[in-house]
Protein backbone atom coordinates (compact mmCIF):
# COMPACT_ATOMS: atom_id res chain seq x y z
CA UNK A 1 91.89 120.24 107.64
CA UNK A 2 92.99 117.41 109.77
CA UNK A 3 97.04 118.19 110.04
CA UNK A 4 97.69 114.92 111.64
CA UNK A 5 96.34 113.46 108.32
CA UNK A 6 98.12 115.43 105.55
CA UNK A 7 101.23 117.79 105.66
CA UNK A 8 100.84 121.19 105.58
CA UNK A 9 102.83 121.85 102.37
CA UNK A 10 100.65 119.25 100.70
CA UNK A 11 98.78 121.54 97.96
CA UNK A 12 94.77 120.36 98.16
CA UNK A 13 94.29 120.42 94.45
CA UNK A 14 96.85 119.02 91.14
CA UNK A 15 96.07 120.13 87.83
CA UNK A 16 95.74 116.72 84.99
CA UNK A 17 96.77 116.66 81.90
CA UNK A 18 92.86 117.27 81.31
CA UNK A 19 93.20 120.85 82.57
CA UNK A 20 90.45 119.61 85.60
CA UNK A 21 91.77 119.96 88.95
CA UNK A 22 92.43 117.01 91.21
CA UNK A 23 92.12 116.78 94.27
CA UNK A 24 95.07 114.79 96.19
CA UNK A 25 94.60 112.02 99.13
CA UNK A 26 97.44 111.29 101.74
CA UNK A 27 97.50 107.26 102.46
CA UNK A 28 96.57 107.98 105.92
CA UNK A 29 93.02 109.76 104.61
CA UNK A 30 92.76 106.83 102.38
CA UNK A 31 92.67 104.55 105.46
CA UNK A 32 90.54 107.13 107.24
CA UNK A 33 87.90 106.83 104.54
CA UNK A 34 87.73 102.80 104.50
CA UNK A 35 87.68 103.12 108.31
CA UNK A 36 84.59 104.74 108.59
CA UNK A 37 83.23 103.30 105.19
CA UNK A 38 83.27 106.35 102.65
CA UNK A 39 85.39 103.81 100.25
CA UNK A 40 85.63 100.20 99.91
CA UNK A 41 88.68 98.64 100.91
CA UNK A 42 89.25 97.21 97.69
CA UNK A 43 88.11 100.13 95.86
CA UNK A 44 90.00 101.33 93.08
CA UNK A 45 90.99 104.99 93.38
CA UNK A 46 91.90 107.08 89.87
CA UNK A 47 95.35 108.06 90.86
């Protein structure tokens, strides 16, 4: 994991009210994904 993109006490998965696990993005791997064109810029992200 990229430490200079998320915390280290940032837990990798959440738990929604679904029961399904979710998996949790820092802004700065948001910005790392539209950088090299994973996600849109624009692109709506289920928080």
């Amino acid at each position: 994991m990229n430490s200079h993109l998320r915390p280290d006490d940032l837990p990798l998965v959440t738990q929604a009210a679904d029961g399904l696990p979710r998996r949790c993005f820092s802004v700065a791997e948001i910005e790392e994904m539209v950088r090299a064109g994973i996600i849109d810029e624009d692109e709506r992200i289920p928080a």
